[in-house]
N, C-alpha and C. Protein backbone atom coordinates (compact mmCIF):
# COMPACT_ATOMS: atom_id res chain seq x y z
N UNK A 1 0.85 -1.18 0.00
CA UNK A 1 0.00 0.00 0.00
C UNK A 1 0.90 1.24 0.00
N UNK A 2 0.48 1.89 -1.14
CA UNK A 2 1.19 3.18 -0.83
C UNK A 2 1.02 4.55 0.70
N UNK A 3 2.07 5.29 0.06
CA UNK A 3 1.57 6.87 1.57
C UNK A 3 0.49 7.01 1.04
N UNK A 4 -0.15 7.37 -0.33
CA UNK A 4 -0.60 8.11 -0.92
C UNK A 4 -2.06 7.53 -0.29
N UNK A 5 -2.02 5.94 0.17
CA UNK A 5 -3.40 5.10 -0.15
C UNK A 5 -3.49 5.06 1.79
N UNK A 6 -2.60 4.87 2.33
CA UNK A 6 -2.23 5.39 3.61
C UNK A 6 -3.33 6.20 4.15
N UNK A 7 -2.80 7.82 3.57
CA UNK A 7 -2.88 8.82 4.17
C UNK A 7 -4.47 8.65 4.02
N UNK A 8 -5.01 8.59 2.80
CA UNK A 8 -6.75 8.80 2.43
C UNK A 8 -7.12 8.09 3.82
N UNK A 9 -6.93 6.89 3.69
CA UNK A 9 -7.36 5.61 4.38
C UNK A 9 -7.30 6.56 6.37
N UNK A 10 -6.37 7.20 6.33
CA UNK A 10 -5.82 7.32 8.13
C UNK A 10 -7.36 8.69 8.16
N UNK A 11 -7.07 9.47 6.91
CA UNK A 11 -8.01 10.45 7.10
C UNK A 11 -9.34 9.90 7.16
N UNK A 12 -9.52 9.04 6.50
CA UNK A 12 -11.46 8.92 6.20
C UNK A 12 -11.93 8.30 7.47
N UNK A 13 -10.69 7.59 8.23
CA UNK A 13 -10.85 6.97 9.48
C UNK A 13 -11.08 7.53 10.39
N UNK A 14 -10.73 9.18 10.41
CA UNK A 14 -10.64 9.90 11.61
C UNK A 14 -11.47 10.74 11.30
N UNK A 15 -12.70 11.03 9.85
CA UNK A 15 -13.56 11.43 10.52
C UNK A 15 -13.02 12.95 8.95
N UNK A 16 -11.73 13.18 8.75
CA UNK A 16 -11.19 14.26 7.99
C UNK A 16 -11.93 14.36 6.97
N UNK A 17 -11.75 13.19 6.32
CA UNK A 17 -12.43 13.71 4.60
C UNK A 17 -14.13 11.88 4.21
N UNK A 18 -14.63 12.73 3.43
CA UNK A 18 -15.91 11.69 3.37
C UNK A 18 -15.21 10.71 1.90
N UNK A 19 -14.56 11.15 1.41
CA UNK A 19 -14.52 10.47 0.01
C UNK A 19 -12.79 10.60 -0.79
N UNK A 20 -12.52 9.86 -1.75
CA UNK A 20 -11.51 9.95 -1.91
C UNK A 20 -11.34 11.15 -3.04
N UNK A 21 -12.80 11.95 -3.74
CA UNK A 21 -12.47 13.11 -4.84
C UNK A 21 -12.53 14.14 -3.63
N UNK A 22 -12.90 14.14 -2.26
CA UNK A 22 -12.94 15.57 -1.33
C UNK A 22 -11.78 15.41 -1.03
N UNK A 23 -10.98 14.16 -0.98
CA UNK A 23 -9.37 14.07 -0.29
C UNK A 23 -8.88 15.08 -1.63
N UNK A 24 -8.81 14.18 -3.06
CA UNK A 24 -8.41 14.64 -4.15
C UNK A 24 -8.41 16.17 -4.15
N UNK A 25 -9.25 17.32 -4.38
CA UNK A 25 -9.77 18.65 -3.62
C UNK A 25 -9.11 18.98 -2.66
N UNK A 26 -9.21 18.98 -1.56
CA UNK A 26 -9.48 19.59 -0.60
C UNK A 26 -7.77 19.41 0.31
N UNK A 27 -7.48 17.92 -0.26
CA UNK A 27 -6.12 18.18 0.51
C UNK A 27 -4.63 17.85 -0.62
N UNK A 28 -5.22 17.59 -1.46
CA UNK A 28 -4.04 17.52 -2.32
C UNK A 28 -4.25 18.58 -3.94
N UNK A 29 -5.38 19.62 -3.50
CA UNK A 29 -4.88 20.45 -4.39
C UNK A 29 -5.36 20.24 -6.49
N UNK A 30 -5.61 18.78 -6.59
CA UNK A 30 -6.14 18.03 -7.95
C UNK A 30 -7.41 17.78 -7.80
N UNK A 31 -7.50 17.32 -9.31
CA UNK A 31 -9.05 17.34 -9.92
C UNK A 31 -9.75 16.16 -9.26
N UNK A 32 -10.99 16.06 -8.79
CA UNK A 32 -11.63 14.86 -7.92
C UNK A 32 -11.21 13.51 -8.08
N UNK A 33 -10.30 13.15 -9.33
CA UNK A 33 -10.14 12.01 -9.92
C UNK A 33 -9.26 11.27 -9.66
N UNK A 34 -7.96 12.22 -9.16
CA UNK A 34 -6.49 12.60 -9.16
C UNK A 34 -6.58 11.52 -8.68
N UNK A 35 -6.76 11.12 -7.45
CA UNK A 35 -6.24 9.80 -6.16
C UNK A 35 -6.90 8.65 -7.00
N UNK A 36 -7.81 8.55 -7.34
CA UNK A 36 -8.31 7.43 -8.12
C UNK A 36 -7.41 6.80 -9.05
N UNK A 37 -6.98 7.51 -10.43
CA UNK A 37 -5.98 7.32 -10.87
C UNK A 37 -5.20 6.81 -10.27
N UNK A 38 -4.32 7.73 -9.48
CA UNK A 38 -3.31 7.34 -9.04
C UNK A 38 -3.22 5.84 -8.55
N UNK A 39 -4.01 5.58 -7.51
CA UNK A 39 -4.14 4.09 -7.14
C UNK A 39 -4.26 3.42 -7.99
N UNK A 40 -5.05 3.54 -9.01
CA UNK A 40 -5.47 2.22 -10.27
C UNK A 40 -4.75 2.40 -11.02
N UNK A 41 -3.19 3.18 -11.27
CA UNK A 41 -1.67 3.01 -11.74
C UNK A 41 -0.91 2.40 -10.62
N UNK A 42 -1.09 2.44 -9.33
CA UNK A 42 0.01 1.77 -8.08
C UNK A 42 1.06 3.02 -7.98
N UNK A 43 0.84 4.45 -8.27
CA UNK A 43 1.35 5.53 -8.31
C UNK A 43 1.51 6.27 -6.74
N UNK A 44 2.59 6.83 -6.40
CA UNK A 44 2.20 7.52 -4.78
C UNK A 44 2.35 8.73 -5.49
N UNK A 45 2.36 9.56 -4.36
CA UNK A 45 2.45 11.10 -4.22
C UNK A 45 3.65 11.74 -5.30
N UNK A 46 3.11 12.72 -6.36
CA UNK A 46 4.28 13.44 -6.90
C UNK A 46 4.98 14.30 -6.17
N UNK A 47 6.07 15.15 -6.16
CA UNK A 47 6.77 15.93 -4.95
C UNK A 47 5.46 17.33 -4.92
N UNK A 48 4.89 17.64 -5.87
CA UNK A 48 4.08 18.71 -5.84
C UNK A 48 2.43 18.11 -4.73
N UNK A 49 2.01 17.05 -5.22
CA UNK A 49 1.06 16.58 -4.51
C UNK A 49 1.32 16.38 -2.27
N UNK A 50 2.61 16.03 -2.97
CA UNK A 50 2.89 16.18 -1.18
C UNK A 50 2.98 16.93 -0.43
N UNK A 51 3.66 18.10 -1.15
CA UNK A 51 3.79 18.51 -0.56
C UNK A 51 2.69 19.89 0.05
N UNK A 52 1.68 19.79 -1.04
CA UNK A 52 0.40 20.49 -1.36
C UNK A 52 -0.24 19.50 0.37
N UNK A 53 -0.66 18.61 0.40
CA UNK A 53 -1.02 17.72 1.19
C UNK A 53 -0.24 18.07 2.72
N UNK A 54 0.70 18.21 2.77
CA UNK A 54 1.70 18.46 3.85
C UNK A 54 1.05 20.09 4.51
N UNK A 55 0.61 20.51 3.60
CA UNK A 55 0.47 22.30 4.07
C UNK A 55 -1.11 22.86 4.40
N UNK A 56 -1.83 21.28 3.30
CA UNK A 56 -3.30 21.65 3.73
C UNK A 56 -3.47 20.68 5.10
N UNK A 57 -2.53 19.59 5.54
CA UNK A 57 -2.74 19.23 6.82
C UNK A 57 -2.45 20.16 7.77
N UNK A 58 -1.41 20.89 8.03
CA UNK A 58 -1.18 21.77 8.56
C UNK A 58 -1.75 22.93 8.78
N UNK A 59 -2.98 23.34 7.67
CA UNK A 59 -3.81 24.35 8.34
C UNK A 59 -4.97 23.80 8.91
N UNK A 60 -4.95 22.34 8.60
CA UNK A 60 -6.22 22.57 9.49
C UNK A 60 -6.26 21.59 11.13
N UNK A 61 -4.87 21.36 10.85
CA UNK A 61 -4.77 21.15 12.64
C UNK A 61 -4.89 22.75 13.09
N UNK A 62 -4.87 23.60 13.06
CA UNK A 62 -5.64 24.63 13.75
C UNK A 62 -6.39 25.27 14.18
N UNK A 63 -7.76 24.51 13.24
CA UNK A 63 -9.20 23.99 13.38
C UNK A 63 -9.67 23.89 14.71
N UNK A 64 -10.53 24.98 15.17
CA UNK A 64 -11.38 24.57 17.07
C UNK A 64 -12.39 23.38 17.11
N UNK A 65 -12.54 23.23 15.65
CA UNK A 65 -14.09 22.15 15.15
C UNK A 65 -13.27 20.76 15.51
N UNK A 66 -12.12 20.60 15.71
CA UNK A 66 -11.47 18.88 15.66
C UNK A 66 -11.63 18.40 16.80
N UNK A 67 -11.87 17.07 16.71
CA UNK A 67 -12.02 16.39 18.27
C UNK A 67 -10.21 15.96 18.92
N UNK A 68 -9.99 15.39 19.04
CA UNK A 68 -8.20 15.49 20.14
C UNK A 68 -7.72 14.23 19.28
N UNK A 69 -8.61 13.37 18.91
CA UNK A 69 -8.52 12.19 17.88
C UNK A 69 -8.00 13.21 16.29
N UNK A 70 -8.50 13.60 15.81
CA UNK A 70 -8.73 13.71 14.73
C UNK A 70 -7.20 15.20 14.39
N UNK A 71 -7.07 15.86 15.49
CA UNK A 71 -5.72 16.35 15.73
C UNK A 71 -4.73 15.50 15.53
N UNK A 72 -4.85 14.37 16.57
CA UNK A 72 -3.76 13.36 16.40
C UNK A 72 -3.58 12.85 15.13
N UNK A 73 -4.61 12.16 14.81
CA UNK A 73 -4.55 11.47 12.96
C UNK A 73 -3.66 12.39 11.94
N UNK A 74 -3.92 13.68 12.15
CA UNK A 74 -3.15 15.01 11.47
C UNK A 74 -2.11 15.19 11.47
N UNK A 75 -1.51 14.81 13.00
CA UNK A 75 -0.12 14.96 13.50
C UNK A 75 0.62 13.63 12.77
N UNK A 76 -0.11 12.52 13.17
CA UNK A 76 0.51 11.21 12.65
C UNK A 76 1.05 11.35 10.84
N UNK A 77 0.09 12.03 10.23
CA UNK A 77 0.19 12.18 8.74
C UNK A 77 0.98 12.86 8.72
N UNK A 78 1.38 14.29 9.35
CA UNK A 78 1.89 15.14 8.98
C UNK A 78 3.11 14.34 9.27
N UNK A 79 3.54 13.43 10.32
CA UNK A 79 5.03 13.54 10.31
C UNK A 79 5.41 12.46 9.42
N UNK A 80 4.49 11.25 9.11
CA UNK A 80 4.96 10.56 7.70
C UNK A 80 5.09 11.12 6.93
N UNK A 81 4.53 12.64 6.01
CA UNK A 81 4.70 13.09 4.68
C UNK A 81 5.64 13.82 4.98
N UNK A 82 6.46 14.37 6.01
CA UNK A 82 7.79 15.40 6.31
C UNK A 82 8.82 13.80 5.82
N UNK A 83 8.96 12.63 6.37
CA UNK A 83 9.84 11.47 6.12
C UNK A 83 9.79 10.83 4.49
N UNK A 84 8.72 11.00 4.55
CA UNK A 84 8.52 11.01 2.46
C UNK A 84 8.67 11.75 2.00
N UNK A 85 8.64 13.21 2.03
CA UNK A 85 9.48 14.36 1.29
C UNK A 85 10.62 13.84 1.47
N UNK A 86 11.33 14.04 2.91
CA UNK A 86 12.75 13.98 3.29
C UNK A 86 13.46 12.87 2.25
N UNK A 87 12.82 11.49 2.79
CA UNK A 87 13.90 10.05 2.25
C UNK A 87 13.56 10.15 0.49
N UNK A 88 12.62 10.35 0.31
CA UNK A 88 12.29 10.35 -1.33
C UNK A 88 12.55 11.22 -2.18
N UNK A 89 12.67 12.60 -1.44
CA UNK A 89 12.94 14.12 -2.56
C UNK A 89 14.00 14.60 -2.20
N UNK A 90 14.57 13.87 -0.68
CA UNK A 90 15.47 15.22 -0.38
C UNK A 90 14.98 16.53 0.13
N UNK A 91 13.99 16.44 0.66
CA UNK A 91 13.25 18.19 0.84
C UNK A 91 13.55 18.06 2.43
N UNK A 92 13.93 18.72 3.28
CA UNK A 92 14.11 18.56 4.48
C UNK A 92 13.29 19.72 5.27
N UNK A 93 12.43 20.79 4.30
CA UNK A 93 11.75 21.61 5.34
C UNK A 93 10.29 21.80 4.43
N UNK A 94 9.45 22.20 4.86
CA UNK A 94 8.07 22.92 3.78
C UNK A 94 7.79 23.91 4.74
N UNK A 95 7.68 25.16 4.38
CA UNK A 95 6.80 26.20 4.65
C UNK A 95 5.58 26.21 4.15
């Protein structure tokens, strides 16, 4: 299983996103389809998709609406996609 199939999967669990075209949207920035594709190639995250993903997790752990669960799930993602930038791109920071 990819990060890419991961991350949907950790989010829809905690409540983050209802579907995999609102993930597609809403946290990675592509057209509703994007993640679909991607899985039905065995494709993960491009360096642009991650890091798009990395920054929309990050605003919304700041969210008052999250339950202490659903913070955590955020935190957990966020620090796998900082170790998949890092070991895979070489990127060692995202603003």
């Amino acid at each position: 299983m990819t990060l890419l199939e991961t991350t949907y999967r950790q989010l829809r669990c905690a409540g983050l996103v209802h579907c995999a075209e609102e993930f597609s949207r809403y946290y990675l920035g592509k057209n509703s389809n994007w993640y679909a594709y991607q899985k039905h190639t065995g494709r993960d995250y491009s360096v642009n998709a991650a890091i798009q993903c990395l920054r929309s997790i990050r605003s919304k752990q700041h969210s008052n609406e999250l339950s202490k669960a659903q913070v955590e799930a955020l935190q957990r993602v966020e620090q796998r996609m900082i170790a998949h930038l890092n070991m895979q791109h070489c990127i060692a920071e995202v603003c």
